[in-house]
PDB file of N, CA and C in Angstrom:
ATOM      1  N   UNK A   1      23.890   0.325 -49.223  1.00  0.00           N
ATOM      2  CA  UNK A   1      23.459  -0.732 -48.329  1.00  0.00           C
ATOM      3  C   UNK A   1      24.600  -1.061 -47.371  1.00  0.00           C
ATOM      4  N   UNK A   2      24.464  -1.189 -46.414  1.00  0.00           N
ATOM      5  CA  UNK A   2      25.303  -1.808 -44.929  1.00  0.00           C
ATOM      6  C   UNK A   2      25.387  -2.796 -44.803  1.00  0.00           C
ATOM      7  N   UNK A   3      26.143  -3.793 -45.140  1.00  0.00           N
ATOM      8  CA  UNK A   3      26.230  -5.343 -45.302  1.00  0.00           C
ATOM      9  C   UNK A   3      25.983  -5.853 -43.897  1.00  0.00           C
ATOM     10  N   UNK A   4      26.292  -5.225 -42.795  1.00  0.00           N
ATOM     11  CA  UNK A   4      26.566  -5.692 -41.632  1.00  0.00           C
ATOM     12  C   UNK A   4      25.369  -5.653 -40.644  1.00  0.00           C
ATOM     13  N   UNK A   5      24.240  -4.837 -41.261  1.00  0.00           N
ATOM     14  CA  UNK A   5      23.099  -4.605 -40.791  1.00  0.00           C
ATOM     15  C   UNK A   5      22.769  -5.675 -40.247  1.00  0.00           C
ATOM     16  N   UNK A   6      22.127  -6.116 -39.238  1.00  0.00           N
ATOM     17  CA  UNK A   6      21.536  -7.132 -38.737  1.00  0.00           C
ATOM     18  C   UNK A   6      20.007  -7.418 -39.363  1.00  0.00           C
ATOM     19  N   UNK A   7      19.399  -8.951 -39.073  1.00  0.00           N
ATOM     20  CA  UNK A   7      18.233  -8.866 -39.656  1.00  0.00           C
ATOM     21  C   UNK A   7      16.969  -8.259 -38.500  1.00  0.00           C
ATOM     22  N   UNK A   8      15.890  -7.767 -38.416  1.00  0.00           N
ATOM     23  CA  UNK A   8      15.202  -7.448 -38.072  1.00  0.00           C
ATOM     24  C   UNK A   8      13.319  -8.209 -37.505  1.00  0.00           C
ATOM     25  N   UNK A   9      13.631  -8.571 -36.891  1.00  0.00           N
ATOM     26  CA  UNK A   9      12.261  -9.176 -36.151  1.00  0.00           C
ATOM     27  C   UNK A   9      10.940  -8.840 -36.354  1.00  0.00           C
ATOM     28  N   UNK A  10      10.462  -9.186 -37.691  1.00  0.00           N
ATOM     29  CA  UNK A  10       8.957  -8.504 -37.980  1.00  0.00           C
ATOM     30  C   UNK A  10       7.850  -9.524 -37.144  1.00  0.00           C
ATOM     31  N   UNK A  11       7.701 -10.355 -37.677  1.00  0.00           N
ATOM     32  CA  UNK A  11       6.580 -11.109 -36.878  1.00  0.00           C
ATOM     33  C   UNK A  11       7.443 -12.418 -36.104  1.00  0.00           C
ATOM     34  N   UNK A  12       6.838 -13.123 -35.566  1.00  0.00           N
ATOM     35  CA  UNK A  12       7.355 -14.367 -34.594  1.00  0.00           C
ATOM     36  C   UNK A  12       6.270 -14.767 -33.609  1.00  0.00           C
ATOM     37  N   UNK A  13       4.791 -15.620 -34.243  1.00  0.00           N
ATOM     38  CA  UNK A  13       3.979 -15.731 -33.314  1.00  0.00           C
ATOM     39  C   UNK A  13       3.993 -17.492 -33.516  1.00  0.00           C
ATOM     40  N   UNK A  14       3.227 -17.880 -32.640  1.00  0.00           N
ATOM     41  CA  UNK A  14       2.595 -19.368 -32.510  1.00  0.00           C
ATOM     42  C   UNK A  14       0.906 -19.030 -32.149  1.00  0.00           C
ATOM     43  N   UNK A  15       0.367 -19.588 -32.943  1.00  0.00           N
ATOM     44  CA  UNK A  15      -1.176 -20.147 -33.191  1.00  0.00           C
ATOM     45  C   UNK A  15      -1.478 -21.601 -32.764  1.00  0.00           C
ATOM     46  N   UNK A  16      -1.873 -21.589 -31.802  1.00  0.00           N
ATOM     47  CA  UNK A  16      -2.878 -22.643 -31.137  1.00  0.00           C
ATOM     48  C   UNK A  16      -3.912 -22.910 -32.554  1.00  0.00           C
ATOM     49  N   UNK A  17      -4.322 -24.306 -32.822  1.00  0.00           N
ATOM     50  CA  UNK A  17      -5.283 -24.902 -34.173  1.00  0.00           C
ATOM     51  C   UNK A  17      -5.532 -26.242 -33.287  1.00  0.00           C
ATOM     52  N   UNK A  18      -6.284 -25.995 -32.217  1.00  0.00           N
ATOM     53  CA  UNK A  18      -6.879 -26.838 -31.612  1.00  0.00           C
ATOM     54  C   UNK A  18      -5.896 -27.922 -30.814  1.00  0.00           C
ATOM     55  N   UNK A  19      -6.216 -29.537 -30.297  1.00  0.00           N
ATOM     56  CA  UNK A  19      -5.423 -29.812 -29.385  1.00  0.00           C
ATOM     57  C   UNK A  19      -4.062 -30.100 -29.642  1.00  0.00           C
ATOM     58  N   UNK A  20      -4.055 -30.381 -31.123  1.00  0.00           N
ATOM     59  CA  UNK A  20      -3.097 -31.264 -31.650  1.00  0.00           C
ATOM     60  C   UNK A  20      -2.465 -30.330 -33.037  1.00  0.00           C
ATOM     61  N   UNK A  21      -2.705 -29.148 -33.111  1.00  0.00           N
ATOM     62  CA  UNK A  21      -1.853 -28.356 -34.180  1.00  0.00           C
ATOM     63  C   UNK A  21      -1.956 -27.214 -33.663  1.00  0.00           C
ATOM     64  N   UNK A  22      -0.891 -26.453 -34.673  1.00  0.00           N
ATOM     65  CA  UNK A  22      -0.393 -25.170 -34.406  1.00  0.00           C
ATOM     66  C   UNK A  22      -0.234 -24.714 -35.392  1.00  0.00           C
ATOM     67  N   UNK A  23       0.267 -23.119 -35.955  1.00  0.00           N
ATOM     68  CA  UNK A  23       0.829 -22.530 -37.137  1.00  0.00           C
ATOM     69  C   UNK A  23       1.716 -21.647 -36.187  1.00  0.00           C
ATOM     70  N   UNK A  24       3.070 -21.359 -36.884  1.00  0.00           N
ATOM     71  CA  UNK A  24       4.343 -20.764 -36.280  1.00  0.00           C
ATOM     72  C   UNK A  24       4.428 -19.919 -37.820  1.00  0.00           C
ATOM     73  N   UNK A  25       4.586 -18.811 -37.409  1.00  0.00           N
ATOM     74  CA  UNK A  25       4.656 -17.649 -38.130  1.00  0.00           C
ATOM     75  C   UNK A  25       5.991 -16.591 -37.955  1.00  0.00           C
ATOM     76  N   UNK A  26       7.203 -16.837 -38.698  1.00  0.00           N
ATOM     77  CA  UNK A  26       8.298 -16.176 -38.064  1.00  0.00           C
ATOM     78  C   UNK A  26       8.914 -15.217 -39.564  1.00  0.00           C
ATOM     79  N   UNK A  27       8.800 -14.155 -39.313  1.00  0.00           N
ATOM     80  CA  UNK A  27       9.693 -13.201 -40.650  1.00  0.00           C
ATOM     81  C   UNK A  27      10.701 -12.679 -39.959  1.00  0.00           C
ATOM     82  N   UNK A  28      11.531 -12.052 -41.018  1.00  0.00           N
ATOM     83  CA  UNK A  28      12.538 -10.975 -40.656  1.00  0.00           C
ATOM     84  C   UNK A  28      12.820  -9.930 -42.278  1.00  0.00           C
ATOM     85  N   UNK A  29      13.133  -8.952 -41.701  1.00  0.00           N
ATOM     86  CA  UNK A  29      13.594  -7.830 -42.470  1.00  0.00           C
ATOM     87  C   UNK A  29      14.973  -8.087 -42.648  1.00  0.00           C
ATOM     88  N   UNK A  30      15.295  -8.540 -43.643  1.00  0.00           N
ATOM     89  CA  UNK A  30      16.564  -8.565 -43.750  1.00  0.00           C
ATOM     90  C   UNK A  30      17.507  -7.397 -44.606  1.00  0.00           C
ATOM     91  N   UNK A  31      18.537  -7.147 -45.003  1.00  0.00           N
ATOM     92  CA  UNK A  31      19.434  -6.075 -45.339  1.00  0.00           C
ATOM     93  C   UNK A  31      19.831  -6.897 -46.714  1.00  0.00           C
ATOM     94  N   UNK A  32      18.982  -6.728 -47.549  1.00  0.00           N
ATOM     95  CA  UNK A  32      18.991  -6.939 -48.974  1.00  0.00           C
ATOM     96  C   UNK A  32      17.923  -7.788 -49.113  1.00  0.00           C
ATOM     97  N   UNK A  33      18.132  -9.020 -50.430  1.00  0.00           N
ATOM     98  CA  UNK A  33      16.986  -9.775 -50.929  1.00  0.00           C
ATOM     99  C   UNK A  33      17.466 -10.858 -50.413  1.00  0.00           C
ATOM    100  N   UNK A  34      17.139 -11.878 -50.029  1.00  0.00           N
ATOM    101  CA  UNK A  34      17.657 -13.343 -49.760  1.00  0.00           C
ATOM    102  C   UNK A  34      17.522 -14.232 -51.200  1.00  0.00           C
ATOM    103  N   UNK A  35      19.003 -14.622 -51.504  1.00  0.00           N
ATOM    104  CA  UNK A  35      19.077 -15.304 -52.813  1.00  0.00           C
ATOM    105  C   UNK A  35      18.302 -15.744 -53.257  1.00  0.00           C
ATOM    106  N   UNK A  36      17.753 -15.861 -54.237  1.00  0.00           N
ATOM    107  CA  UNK A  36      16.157 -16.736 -55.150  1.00  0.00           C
ATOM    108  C   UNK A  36      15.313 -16.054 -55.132  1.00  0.00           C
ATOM    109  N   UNK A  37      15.354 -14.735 -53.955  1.00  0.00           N
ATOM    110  CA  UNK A  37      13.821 -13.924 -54.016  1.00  0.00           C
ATOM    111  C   UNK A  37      14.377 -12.293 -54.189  1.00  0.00           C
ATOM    112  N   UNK A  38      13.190 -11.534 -54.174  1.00  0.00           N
ATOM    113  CA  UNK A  38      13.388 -10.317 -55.138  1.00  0.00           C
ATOM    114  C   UNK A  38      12.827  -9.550 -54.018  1.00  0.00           C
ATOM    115  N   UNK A  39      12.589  -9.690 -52.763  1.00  0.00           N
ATOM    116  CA  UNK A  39      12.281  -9.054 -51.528  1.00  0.00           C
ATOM    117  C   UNK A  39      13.425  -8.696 -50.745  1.00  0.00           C
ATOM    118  N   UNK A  40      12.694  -7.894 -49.902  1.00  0.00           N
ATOM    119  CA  UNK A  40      14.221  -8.152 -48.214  1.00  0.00           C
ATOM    120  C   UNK A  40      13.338  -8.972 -46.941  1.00  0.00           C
ATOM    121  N   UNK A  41      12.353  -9.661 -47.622  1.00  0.00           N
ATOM    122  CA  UNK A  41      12.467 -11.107 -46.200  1.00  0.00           C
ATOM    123  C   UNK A  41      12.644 -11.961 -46.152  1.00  0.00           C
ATOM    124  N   UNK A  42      13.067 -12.307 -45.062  1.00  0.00           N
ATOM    125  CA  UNK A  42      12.985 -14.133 -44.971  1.00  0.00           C
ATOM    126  C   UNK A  42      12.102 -14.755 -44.091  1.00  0.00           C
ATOM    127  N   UNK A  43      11.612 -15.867 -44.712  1.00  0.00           N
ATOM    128  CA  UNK A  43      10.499 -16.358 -43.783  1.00  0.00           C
ATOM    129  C   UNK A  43       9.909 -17.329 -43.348  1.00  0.00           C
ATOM    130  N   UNK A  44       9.022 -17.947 -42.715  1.00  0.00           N
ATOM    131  CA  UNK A  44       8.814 -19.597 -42.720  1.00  0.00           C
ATOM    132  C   UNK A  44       7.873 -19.333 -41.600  1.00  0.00           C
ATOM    133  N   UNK A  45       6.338 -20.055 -42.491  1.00  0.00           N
ATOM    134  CA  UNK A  45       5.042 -20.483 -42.055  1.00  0.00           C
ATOM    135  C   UNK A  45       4.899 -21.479 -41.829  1.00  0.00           C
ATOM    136  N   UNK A  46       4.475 -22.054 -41.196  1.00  0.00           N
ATOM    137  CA  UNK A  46       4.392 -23.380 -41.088  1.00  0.00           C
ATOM    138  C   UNK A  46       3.294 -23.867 -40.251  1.00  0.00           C
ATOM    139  N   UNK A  47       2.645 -24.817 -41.002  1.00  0.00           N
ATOM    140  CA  UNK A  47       1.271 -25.761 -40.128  1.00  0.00           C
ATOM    141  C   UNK A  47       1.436 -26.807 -40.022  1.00  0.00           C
ATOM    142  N   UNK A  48       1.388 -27.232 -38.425  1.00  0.00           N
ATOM    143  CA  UNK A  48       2.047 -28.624 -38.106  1.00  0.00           C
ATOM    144  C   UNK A  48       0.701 -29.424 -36.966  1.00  0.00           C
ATOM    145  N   UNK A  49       0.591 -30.533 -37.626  1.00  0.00           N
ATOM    146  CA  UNK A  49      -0.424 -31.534 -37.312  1.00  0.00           C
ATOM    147  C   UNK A  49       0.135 -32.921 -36.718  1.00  0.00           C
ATOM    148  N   UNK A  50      -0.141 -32.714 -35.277  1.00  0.00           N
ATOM    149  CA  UNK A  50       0.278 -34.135 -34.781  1.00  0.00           C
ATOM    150  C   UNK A  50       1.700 -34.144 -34.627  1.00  0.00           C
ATOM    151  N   UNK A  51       2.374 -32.986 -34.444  1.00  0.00           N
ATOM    152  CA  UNK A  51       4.209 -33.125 -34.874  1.00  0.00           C
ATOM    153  C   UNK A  51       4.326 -32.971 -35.882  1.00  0.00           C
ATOM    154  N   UNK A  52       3.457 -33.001 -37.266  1.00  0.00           N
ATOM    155  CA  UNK A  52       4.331 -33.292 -38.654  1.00  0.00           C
ATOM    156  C   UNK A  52       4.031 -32.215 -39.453  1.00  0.00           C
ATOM    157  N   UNK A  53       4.674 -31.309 -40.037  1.00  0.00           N
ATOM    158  CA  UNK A  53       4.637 -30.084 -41.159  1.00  0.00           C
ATOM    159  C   UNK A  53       4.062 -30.409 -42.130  1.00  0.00           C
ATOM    160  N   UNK A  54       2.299 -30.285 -42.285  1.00  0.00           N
ATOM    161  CA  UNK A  54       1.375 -30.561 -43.287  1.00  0.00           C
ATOM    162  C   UNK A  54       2.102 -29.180 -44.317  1.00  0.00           C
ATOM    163  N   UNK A  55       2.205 -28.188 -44.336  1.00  0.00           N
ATOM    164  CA  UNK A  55       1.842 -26.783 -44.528  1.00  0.00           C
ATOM    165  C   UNK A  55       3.035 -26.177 -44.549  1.00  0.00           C
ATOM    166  N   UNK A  56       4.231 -25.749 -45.303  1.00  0.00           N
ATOM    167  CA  UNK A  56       5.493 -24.512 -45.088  1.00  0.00           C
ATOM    168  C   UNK A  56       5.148 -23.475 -45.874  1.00  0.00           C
ATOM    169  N   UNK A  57       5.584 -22.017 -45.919  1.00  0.00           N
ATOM    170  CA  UNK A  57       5.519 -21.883 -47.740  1.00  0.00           C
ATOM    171  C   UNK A  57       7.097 -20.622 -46.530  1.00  0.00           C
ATOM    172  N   UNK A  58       8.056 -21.106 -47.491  1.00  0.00           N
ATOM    173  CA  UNK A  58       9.078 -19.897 -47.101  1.00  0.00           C
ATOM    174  C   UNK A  58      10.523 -19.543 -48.254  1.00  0.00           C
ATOM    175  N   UNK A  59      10.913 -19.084 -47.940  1.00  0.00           N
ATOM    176  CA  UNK A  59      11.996 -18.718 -48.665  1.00  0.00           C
ATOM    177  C   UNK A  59      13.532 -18.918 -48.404  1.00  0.00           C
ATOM    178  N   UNK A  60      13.602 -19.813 -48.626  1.00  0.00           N
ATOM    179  CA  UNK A  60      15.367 -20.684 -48.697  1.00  0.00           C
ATOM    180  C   UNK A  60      16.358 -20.080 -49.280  1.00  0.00           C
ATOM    181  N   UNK A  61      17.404 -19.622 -48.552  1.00  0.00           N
ATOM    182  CA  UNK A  61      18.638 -19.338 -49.844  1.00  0.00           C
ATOM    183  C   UNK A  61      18.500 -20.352 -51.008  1.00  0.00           C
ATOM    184  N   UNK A  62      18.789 -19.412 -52.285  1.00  0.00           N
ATOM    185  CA  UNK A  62      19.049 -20.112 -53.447  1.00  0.00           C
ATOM    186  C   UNK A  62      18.199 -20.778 -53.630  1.00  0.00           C
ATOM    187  N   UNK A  63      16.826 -20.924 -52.942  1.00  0.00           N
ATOM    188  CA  UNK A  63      15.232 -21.500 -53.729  1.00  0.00           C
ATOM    189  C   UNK A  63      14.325 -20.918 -53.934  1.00  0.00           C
ATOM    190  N   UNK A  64      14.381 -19.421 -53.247  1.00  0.00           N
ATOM    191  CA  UNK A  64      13.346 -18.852 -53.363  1.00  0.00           C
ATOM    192  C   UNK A  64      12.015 -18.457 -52.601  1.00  0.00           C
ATOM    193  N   UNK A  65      10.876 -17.980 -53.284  1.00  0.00           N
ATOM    194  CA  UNK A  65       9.798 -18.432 -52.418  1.00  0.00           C
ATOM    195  C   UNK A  65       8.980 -19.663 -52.903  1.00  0.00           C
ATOM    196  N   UNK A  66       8.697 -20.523 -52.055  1.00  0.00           N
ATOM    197  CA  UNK A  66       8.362 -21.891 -52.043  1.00  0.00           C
ATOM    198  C   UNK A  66       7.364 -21.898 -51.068  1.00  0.00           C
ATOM    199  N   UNK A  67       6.251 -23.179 -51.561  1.00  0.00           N
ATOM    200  CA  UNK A  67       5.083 -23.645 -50.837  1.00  0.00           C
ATOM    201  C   UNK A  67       5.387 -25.466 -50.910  1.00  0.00           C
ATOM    202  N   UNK A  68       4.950 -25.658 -49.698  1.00  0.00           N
ATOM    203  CA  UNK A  68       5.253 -27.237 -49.513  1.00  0.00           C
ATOM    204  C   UNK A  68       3.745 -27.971 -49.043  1.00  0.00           C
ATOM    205  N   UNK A  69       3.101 -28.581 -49.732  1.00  0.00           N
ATOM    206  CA  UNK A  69       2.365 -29.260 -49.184  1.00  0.00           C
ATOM    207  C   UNK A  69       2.242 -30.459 -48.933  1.00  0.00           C
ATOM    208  N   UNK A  70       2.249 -31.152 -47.825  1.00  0.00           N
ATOM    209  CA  UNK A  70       2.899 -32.579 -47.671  1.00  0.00           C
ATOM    210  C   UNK A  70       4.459 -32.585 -48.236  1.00  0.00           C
ATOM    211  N   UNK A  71       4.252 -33.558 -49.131  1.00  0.00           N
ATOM    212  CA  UNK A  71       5.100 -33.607 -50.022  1.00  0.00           C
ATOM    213  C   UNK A  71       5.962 -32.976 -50.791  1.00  0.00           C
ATOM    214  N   UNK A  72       4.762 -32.214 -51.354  1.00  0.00           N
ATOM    215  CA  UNK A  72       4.917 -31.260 -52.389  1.00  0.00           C
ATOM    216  C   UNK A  72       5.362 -29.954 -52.813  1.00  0.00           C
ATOM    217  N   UNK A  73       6.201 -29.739 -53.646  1.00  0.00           N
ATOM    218  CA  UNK A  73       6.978 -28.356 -53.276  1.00  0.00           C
ATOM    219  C   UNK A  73       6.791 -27.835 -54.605  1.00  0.00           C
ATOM    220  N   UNK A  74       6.323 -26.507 -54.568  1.00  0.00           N
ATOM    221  CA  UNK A  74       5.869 -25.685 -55.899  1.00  0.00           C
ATOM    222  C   UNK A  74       6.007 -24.545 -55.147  1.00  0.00           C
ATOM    223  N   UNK A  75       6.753 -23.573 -56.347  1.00  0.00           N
ATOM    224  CA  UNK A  75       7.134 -22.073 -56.618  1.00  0.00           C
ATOM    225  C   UNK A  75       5.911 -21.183 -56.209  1.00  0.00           C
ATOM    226  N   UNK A  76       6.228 -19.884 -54.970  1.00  0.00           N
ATOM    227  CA  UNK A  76       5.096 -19.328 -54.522  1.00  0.00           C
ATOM    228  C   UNK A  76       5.153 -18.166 -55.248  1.00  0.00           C
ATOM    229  N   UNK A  77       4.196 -17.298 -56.029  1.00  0.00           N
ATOM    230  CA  UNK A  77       4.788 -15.752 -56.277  1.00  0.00           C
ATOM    231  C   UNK A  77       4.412 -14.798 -55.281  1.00  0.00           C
ATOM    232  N   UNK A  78       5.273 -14.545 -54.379  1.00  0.00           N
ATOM    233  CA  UNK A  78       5.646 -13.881 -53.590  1.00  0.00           C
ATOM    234  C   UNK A  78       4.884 -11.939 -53.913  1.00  0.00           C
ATOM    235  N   UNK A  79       4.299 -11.343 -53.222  1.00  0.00           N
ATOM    236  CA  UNK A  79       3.694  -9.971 -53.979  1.00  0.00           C
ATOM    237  C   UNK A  79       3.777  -9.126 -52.684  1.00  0.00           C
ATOM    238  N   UNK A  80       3.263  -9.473 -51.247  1.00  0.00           N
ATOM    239  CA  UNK A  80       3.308  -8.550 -50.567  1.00  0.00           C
ATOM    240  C   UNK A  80       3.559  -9.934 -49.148  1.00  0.00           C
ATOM    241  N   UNK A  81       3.957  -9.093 -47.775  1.00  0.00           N
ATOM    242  CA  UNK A  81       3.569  -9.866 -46.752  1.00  0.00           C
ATOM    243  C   UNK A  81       2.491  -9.971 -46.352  1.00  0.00           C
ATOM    244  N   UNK A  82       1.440  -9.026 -46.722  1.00  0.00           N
ATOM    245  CA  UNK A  82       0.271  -9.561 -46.207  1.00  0.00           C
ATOM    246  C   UNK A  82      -0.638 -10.113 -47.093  1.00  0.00           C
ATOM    247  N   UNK A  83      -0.284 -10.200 -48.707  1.00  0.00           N
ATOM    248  CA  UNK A  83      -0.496 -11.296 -49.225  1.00  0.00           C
ATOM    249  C   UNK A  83      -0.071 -12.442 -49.130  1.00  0.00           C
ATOM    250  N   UNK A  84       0.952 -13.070 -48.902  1.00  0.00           N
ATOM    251  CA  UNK A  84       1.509 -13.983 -48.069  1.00  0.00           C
ATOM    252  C   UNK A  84       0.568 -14.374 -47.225  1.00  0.00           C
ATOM    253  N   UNK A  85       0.586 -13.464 -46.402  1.00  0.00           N
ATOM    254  CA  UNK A  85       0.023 -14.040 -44.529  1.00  0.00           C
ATOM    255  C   UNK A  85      -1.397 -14.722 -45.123  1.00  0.00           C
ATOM    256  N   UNK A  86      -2.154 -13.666 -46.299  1.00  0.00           N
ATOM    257  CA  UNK A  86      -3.980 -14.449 -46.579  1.00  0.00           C
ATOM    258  C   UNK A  86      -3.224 -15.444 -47.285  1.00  0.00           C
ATOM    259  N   UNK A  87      -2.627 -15.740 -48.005  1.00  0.00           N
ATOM    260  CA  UNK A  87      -2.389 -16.884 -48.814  1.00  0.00           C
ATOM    261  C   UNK A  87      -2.563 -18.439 -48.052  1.00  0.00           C
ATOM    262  N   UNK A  88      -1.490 -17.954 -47.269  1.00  0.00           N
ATOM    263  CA  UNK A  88      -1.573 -19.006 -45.838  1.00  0.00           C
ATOM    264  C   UNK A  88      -2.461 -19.010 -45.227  1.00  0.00           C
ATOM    265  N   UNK A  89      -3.035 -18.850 -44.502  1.00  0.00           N
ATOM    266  CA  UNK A  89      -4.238 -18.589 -43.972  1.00  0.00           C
ATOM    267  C   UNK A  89      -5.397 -19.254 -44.442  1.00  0.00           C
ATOM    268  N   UNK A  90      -5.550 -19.290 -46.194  1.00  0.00           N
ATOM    269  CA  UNK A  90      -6.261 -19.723 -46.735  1.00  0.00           C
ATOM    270  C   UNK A  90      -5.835 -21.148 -46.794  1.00  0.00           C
ATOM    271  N   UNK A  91      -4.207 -21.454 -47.273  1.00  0.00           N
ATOM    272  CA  UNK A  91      -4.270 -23.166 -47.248  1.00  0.00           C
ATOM    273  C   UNK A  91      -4.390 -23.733 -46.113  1.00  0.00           C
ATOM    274  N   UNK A  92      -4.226 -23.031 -44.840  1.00  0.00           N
ATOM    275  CA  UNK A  92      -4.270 -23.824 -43.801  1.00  0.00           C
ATOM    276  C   UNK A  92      -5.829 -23.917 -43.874  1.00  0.00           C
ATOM    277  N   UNK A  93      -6.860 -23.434 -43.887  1.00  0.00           N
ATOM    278  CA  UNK A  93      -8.770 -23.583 -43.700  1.00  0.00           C
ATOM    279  C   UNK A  93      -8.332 -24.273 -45.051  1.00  0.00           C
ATOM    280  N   UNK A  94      -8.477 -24.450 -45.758  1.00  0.00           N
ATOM    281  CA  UNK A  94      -8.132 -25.611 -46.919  1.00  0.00           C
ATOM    282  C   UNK A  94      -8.043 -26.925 -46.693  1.00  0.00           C
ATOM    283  N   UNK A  95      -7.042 -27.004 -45.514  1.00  0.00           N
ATOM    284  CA  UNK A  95      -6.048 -28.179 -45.596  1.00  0.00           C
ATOM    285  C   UNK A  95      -7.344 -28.884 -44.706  1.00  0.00           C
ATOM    286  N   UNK A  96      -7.740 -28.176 -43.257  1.00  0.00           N
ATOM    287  CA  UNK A  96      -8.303 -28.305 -42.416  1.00  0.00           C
ATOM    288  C   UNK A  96      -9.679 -29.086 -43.048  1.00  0.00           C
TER     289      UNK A  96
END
């Protein structure tokens, strides 16, 4: 492994969710696992209503993969990115 590798730009979109929300969708390929997780991405979903982050689920140094709802923060098991992406997908039509 090449420590020096830079990280890599997989997705990075913004979703229009009508007048007043959005979902921001940003990964990267990174050059190993990011501490707490057993992948090489890093990442952060996020659904935001009115200004305020109803919706995260991402992966923090040293926390892992994580889902936040409101409040609430519980352990995600992480399996593929595009399990991920339906996962999300689904809490946001959930939340909605």
């Amino acid at each position: 492994m090449i420590c020096n590798m830079p990280a890599v730009l997989i997705l990075d979109d913004r979703y229009p969710q009508g007048d007043h929300a959005f979902v921001a969708v940003r990964v990267f390929r990174v050059p190993g696992h990011v501490p707490g997780s057993t992948h090489d991405l890093k990442y952060s979903l996020a659904y935001v209503v009115d200004g305020v982050c109803v919706l995260r689920v991402d992966n923090e140094s040293g926390k892992g993969d994580h889902f936040h709802r409101g409040d609430t923060e519980v352990p995600y098991a992480y399996t593929s990115l595009e399990q991920l992406l339906t996962d999300f997908w689904t809490a946001v039509d959930d939340w909605r």
